[in-house]
Protein backbone atom coordinates (compact mmCIF):
# COMPACT_ATOMS: atom_id res chain seq x y z
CA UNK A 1 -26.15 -100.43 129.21
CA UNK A 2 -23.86 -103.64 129.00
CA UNK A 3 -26.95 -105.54 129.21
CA UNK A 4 -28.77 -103.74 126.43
CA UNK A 5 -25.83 -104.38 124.56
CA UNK A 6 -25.46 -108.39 125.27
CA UNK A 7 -29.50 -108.45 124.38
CA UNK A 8 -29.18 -106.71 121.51
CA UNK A 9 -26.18 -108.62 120.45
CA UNK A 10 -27.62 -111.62 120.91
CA UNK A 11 -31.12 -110.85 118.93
CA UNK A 12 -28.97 -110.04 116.07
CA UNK A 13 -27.13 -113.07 116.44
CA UNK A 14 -30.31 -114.67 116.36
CA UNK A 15 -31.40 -113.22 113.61
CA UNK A 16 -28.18 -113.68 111.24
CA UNK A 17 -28.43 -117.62 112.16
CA UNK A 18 -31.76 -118.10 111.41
CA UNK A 19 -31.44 -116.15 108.07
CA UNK A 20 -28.60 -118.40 106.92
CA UNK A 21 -30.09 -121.12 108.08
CA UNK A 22 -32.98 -120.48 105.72
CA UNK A 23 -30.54 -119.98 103.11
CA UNK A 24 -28.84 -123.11 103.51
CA UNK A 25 -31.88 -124.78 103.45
CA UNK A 26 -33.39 -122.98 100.03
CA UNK A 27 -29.84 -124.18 98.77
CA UNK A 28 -30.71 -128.14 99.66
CA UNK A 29 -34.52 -127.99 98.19
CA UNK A 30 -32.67 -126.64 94.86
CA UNK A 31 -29.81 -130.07 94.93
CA UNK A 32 -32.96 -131.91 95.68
CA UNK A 33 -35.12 -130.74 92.97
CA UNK A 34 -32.87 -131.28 90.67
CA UNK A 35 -31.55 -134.94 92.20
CA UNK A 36 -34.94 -135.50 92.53
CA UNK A 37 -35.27 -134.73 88.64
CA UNK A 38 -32.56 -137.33 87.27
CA UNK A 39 -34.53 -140.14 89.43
CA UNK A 40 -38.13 -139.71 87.22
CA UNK A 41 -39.15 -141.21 84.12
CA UNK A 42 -40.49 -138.45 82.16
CA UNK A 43 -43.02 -138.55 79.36
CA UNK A 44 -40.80 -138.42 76.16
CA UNK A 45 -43.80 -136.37 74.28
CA UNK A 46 -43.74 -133.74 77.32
CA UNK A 47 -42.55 -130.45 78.07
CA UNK A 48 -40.37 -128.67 75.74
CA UNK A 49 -36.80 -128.41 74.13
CA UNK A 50 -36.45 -126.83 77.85
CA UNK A 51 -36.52 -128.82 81.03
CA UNK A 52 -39.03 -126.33 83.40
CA UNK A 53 -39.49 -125.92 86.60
CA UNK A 54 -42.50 -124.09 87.52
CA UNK A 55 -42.46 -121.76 90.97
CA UNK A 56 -45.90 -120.93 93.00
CA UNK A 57 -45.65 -118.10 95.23
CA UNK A 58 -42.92 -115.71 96.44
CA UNK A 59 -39.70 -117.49 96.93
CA UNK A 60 -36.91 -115.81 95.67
CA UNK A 61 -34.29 -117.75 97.40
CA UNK A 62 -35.21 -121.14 96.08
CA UNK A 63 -35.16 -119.59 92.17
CA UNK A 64 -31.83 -117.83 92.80
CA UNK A 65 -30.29 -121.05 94.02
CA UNK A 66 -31.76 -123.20 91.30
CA UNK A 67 -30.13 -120.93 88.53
CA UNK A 68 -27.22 -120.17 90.38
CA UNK A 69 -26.43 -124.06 91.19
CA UNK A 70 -28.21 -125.32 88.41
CA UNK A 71 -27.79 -123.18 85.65
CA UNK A 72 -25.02 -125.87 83.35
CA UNK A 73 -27.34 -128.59 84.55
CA UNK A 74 -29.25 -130.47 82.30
CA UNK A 75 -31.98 -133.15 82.72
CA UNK A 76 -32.47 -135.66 80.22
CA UNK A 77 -30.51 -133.31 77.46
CA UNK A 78 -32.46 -130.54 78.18
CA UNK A 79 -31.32 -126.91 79.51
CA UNK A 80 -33.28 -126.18 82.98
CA UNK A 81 -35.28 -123.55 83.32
CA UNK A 82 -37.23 -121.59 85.65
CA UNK A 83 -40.19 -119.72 85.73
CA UNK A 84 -42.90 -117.86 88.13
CA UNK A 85 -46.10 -119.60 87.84
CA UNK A 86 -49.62 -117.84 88.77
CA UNK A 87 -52.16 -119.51 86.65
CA UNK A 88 -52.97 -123.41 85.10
CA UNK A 89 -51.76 -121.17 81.59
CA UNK A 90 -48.63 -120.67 83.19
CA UNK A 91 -48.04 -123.52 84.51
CA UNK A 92 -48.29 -125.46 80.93
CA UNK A 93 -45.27 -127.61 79.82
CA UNK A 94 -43.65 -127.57 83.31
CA UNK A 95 -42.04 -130.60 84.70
CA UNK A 96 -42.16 -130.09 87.95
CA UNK A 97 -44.30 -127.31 89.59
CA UNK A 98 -43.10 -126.69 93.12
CA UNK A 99 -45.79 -124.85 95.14
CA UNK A 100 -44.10 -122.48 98.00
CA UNK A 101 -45.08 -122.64 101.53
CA UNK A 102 -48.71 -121.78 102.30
CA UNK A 103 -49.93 -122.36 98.44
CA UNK A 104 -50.84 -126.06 98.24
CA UNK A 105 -54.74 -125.16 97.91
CA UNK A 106 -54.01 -124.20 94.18
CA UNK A 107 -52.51 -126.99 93.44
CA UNK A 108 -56.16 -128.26 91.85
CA UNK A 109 -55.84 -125.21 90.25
CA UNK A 110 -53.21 -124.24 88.56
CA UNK A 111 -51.70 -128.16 89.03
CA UNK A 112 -54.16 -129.04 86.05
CA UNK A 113 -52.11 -126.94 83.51
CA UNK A 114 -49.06 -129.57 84.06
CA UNK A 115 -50.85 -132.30 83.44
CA UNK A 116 -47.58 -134.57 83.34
CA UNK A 117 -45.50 -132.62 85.67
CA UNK A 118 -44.64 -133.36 89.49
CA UNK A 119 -45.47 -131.73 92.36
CA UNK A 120 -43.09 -130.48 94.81
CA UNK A 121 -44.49 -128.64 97.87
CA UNK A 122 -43.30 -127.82 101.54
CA UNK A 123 -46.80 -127.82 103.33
CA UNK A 124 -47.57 -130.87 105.99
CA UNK A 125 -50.81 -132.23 104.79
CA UNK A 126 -49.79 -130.99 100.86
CA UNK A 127 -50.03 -134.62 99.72
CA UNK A 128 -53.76 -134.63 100.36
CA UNK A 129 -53.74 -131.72 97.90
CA UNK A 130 -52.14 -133.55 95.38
CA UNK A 131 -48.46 -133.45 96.00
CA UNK A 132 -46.18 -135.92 94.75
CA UNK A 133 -43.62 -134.64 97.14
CA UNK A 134 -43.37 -132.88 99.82
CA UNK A 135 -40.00 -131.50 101.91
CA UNK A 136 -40.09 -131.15 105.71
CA UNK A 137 -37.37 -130.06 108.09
CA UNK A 138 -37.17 -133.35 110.18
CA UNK A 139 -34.02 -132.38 113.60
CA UNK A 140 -33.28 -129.58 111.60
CA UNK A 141 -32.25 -131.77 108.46
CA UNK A 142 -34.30 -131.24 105.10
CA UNK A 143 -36.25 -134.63 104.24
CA UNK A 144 -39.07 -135.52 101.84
CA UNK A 145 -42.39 -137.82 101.84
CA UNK A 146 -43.89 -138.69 98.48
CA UNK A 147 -47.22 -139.95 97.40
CA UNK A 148 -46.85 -142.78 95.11
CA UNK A 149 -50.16 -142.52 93.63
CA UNK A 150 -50.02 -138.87 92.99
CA UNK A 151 -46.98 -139.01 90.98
CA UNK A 152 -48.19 -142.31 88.63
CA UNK A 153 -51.65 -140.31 88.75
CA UNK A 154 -49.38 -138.31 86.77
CA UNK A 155 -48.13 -140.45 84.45
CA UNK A 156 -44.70 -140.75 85.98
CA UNK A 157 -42.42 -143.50 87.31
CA UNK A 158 -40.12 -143.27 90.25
CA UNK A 159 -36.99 -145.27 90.52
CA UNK A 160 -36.98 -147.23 93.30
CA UNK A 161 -33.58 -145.57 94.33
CA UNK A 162 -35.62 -142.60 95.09
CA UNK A 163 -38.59 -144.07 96.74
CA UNK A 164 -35.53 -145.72 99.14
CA UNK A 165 -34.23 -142.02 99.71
CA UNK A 166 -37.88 -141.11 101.13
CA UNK A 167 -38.33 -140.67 104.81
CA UNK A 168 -41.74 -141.60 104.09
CA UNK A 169 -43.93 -143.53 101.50
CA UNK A 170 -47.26 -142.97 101.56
């Protein structure tokens, strides 16, 4: 019995960690995003009166930390704001379009409706999709590559600041 307890004590444990580690980690791509944001040179004729951040697939946690942390933010003058994204139609106007785990093949896809907007993604290999950046947990510490010629593909210029800040160039 003791030992059933101790197990099942420590799978919970387990379990509680991980979760908040996920959390805390949701928190950091949200900081980033937005740091991330402030370090761009952004088309003055795009996006709206709104500064938008696009999300692609199920990720709940990342949204609710982006308008919980971000919500009296501003970029450039502009509210942020975010919204689900399922289709190039939605995706129109958005400055950045950050593609959830797993959904980097749409990025030809529904990418094309943000014509001028960056692409965030978490996916090893997303860059070959079309990514301008990408996070990865690197020693259990969130870092980020970027693709220079994705993101002036786009029509945008990185301060070199932020290119420092990259783990890796490519």
């Amino acid at each position: 019995m003791k030992k059933g307890f101790i197990f099942l004590a420590t799978v919970v444990l387990s379990t509680v960690l991980s979760i908040n580690a996920n959390a805390q980690v949701e928190k950091f791509k949200a900081l980033y995003i937005y740091n991330i944001s402030r370090f761009v040179e952004w088309p003055a004729d795009y996006g709206s009166a709104e500064f938008t951040i696009g999300i692609v697939g199920n990720n709940a946690d990342l949204v609710s930390n982006i308008e919980t942390l971000l919500g009296t933010k501003n970029v450039n003058g502009k509210k942020i704001k975010v919204v689900n994204v399922s289709s190039a139609q939605d995706a129109e106007g958005c400055n950045i379009l950050y593609f959830s785990k797993g959904k980097e093949k749409m990025i030809a896809e529904i990418g094309k409706g943000a014509s001028k907007g960056l692409i965030i993604t978490e996916t090893a290999g997303a860059t070959e999709h079309g990514s301008g950046i990408n996070f990865f947990l690197q020693d259990s510490k969130l870092k980020f590559e970027m693709s220079q010629a994705n993101i002036t593909g786009k029509g945008l210029n990185i301060s070199k600041e932020l290119s420092s800040l990259a783990s890796r160039t490519l």
